[in-house]
N, C-alpha and C. Protein backbone atom coordinates (compact mmCIF):
# COMPACT_ATOMS: atom_id res chain seq x y z
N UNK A 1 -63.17 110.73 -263.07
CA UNK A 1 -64.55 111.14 -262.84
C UNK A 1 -64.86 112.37 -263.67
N UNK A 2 -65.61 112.48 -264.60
CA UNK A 2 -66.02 113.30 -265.23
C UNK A 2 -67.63 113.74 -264.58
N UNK A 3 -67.97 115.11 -265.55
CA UNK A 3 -69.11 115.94 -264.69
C UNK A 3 -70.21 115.41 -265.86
N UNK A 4 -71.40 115.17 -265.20
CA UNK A 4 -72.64 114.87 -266.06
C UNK A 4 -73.44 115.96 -266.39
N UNK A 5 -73.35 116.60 -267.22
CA UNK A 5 -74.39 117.15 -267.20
C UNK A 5 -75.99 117.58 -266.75
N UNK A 6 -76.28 116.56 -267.35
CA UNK A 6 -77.89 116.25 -267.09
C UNK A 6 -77.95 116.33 -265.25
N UNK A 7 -77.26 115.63 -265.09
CA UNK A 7 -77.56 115.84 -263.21
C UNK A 7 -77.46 117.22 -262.74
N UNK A 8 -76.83 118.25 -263.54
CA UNK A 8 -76.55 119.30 -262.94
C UNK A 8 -78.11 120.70 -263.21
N UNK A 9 -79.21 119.98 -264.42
CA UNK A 9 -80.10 120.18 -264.37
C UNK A 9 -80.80 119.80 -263.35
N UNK A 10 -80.77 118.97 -263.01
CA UNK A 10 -81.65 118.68 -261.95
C UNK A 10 -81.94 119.06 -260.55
N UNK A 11 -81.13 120.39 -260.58
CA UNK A 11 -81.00 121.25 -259.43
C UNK A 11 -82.82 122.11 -259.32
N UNK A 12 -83.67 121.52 -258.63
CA UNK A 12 -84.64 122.05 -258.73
C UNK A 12 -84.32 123.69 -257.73
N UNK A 13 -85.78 124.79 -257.97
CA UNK A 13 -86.24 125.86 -257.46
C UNK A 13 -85.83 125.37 -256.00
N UNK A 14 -86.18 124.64 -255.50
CA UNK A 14 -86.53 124.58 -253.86
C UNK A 14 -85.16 124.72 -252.93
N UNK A 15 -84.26 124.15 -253.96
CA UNK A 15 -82.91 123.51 -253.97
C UNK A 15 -81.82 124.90 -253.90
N UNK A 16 -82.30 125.65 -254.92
CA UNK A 16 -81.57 126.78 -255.10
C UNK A 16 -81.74 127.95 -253.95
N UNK A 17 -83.40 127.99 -253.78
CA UNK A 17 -83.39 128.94 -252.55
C UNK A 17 -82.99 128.24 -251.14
N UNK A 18 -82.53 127.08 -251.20
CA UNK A 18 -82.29 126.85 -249.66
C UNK A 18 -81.07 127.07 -250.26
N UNK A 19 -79.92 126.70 -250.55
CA UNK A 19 -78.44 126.76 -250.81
C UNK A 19 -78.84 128.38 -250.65
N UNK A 20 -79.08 129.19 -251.04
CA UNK A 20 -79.21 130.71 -251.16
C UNK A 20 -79.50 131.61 -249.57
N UNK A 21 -80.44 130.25 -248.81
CA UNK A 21 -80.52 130.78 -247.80
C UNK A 21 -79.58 130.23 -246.97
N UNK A 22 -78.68 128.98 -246.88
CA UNK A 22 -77.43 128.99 -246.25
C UNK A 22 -76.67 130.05 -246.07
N UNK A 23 -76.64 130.02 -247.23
CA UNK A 23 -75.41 131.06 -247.85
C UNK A 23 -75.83 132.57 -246.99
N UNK A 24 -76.67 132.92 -247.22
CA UNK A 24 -76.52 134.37 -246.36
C UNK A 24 -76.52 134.36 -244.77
N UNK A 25 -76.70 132.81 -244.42
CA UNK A 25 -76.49 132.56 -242.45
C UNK A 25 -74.91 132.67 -242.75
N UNK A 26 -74.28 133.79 -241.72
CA UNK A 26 -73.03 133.28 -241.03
C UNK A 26 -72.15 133.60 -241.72
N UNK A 27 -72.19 134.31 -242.70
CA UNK A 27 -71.12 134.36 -244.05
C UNK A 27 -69.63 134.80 -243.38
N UNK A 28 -69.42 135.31 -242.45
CA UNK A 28 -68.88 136.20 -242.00
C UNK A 28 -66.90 135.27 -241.97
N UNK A 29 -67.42 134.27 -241.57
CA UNK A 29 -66.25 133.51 -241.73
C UNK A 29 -65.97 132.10 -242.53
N UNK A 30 -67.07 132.21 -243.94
CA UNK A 30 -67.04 131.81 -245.02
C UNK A 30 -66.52 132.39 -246.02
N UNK A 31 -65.06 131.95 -246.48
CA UNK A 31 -64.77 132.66 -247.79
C UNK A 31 -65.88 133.07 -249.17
N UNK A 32 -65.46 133.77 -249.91
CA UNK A 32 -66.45 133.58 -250.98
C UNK A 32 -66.20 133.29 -252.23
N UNK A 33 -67.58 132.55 -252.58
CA UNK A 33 -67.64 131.00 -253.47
C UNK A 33 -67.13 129.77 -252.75
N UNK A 34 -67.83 129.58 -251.54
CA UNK A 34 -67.42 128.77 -250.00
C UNK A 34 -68.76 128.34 -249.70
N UNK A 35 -69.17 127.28 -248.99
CA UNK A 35 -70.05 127.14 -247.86
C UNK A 35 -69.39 126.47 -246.95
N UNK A 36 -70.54 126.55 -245.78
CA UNK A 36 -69.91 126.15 -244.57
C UNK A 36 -71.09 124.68 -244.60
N UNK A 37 -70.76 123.69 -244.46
CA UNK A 37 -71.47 122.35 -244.04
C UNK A 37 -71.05 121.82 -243.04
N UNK A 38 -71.96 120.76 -242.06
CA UNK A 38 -71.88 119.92 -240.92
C UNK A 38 -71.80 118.80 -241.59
N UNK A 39 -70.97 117.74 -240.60
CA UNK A 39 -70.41 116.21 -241.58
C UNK A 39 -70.73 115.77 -240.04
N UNK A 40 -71.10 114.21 -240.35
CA UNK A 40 -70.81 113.46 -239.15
C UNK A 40 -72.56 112.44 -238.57
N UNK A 41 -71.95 111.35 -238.15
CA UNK A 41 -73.14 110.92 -237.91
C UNK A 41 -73.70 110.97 -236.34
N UNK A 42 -73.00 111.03 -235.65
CA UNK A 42 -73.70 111.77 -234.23
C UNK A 42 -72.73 113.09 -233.84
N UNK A 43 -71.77 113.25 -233.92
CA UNK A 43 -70.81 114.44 -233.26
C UNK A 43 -70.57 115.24 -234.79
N UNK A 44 -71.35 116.60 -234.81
CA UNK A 44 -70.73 117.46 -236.50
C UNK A 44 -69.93 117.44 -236.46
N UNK A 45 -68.96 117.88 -237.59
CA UNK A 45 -67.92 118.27 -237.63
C UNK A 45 -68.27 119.46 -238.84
N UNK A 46 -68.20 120.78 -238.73
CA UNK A 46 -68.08 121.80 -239.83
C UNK A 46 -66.99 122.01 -240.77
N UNK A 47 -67.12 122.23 -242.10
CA UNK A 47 -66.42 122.00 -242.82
C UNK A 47 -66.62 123.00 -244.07
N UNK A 48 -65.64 123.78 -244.24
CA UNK A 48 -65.83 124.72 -245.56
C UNK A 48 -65.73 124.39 -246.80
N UNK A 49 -66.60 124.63 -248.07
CA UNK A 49 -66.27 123.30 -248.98
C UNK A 49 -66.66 124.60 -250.48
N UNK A 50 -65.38 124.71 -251.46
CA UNK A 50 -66.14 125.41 -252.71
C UNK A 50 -67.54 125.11 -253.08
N UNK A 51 -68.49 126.27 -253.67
CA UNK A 51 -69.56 126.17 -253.95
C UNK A 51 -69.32 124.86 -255.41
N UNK A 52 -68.47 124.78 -256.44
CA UNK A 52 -68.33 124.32 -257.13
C UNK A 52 -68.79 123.00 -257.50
N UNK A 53 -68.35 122.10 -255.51
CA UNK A 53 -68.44 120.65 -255.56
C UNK A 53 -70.20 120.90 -255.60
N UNK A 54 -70.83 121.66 -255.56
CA UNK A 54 -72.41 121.44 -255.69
C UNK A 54 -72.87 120.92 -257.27
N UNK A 55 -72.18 121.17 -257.85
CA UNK A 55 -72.63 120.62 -258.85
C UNK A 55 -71.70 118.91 -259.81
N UNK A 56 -71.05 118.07 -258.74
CA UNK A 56 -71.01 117.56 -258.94
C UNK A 56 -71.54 116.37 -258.59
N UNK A 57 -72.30 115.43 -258.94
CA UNK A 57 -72.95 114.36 -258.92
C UNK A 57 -72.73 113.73 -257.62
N UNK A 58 -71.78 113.21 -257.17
CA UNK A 58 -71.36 112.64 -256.02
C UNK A 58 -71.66 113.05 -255.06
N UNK A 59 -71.25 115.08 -255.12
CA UNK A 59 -71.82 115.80 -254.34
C UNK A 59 -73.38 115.76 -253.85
N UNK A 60 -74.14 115.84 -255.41
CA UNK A 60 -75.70 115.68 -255.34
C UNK A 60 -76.01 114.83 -254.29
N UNK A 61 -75.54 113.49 -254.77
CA UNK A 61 -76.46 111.89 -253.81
C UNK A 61 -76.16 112.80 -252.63
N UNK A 62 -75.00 113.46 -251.90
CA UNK A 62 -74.99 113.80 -250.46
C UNK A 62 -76.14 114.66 -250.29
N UNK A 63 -76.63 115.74 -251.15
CA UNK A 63 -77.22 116.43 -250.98
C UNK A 63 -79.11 115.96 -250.88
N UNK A 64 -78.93 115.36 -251.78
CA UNK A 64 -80.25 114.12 -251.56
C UNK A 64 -80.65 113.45 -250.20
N UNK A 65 -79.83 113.17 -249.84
CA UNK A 65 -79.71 112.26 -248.64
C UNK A 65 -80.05 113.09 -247.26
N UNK A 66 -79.46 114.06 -247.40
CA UNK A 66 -79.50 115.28 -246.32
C UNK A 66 -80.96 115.76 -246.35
N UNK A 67 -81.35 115.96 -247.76
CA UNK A 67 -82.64 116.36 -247.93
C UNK A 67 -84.17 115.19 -247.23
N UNK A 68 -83.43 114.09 -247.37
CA UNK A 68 -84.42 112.73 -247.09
C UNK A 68 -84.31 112.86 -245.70
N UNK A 69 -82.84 112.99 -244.96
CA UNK A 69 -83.02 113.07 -243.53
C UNK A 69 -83.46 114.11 -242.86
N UNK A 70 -83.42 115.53 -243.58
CA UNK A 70 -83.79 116.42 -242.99
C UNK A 70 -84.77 117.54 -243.16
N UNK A 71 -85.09 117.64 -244.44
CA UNK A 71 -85.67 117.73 -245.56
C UNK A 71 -85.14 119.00 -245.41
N UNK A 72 -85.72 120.31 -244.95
CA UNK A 72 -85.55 121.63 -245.38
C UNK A 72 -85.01 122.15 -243.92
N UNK A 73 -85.04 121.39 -242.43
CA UNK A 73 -84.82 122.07 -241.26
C UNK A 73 -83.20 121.28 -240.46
N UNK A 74 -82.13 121.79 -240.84
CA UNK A 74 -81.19 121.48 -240.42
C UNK A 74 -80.68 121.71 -239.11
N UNK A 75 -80.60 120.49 -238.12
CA UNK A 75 -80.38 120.84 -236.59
C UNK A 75 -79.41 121.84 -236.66
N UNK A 76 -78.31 121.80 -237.16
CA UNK A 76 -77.19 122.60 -237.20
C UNK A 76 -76.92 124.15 -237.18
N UNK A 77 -78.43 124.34 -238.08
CA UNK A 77 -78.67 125.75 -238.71
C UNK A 77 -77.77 125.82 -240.11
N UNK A 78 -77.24 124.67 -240.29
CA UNK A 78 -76.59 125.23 -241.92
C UNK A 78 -76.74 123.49 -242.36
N UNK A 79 -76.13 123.21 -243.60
CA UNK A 79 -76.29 122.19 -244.28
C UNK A 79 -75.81 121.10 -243.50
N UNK A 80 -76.46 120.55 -243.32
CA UNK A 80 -75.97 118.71 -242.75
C UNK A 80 -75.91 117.97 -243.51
N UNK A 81 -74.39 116.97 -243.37
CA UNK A 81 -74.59 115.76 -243.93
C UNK A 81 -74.74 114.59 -243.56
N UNK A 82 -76.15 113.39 -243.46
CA UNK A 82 -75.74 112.37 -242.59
C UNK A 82 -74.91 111.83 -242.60
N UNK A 83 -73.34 111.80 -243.25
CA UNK A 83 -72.67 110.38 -243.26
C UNK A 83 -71.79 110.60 -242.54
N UNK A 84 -70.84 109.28 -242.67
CA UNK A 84 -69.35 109.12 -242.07
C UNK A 84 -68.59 110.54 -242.56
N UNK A 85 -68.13 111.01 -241.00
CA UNK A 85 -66.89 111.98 -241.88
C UNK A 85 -65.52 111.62 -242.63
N UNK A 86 -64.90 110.47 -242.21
CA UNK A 86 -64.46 109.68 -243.42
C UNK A 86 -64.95 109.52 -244.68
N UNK A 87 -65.86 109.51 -245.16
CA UNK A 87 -66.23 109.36 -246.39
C UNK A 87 -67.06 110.86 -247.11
N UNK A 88 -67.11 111.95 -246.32
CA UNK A 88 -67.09 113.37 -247.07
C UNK A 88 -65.66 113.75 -247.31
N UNK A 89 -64.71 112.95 -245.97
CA UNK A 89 -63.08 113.43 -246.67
C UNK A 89 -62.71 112.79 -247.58
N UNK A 90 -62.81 111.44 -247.87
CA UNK A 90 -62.58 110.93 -249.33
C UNK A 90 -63.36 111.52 -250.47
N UNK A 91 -64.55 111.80 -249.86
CA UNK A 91 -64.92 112.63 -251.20
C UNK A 91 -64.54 113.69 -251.80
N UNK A 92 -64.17 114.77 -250.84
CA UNK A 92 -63.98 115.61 -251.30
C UNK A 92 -62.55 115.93 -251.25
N UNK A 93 -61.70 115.15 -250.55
CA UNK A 93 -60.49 114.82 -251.55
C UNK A 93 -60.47 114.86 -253.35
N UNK A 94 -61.05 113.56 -253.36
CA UNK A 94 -61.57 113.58 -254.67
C UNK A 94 -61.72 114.63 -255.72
N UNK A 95 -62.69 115.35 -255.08
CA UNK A 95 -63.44 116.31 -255.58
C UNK A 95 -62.40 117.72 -256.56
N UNK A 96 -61.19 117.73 -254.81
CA UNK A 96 -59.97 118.88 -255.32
C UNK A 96 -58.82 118.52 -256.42
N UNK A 97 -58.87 117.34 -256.19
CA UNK A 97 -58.16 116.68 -257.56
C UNK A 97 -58.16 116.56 -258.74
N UNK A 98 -59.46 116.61 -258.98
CA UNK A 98 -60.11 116.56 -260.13
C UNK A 98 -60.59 117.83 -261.02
C-alpha cells in the first residue's frame, strides 16, 4: 500500500479545525502526535491512534464516513468511527506495518 498523494490534498479547512479541536479535548492522556478515537458499532471502544494514519487514504474513507454519520457532533465527544472494531484493527494493523 503506498500513500496517494492527491488524497492527502483533499483535507479540506473544516476538516483541519475539527481534528484541531479534538486534539485540544482531553489531551491529558493522549501521547503527542496521538489522537484518541471511538471504534465500534453500538458499544465504543477508545483507541489511541498516530496522527500520521490521518493522512492515509484508507484512513480518509473512515474519516468520511464518520463525517456522513455524524457530521461535525460526535456522541462520544471525540472522533467516532461507525464501523466494526474488527476492521479499524485490521486496519490499522496495516497501517503500523507499513
Amino acid at each position: 500500500m503506498g500513500f496517494h498523494f492527491p488524497s492527502m490534498i483533499n483535507i479540506n479547512t473544516k476538516q483541519i479545525q475539527k481534528f484541531q479541536s479534538l486534539l485540544s479535548r482531553n489531551q491529558s492522556d493522549v501521547p503527542k502526535g496521538h489522537l484518541a478515537v471511538y471504534v465500534g458499532e453500538f458499544q465504543k471502544k477508545r483507541y489511541v491512534v498516530p496522527i500520521s494514519y490521518l493522512n492515509h487514504p484508507a484512513f480518509q474513507d473512515l474519516l468520511r464516513q464518520a463525517e456522513e454519520e455524524f457530521g461535525f457532533d460526535h456522541p462520544m465527544g471525540g472522533l467516532t468511527f461507525p464501523c466494526k472494531e474488527e476492521a479499524f484493527i485490521n486496519l490499522t494493523t496495516q497501517l503500523s506495518v507499513s
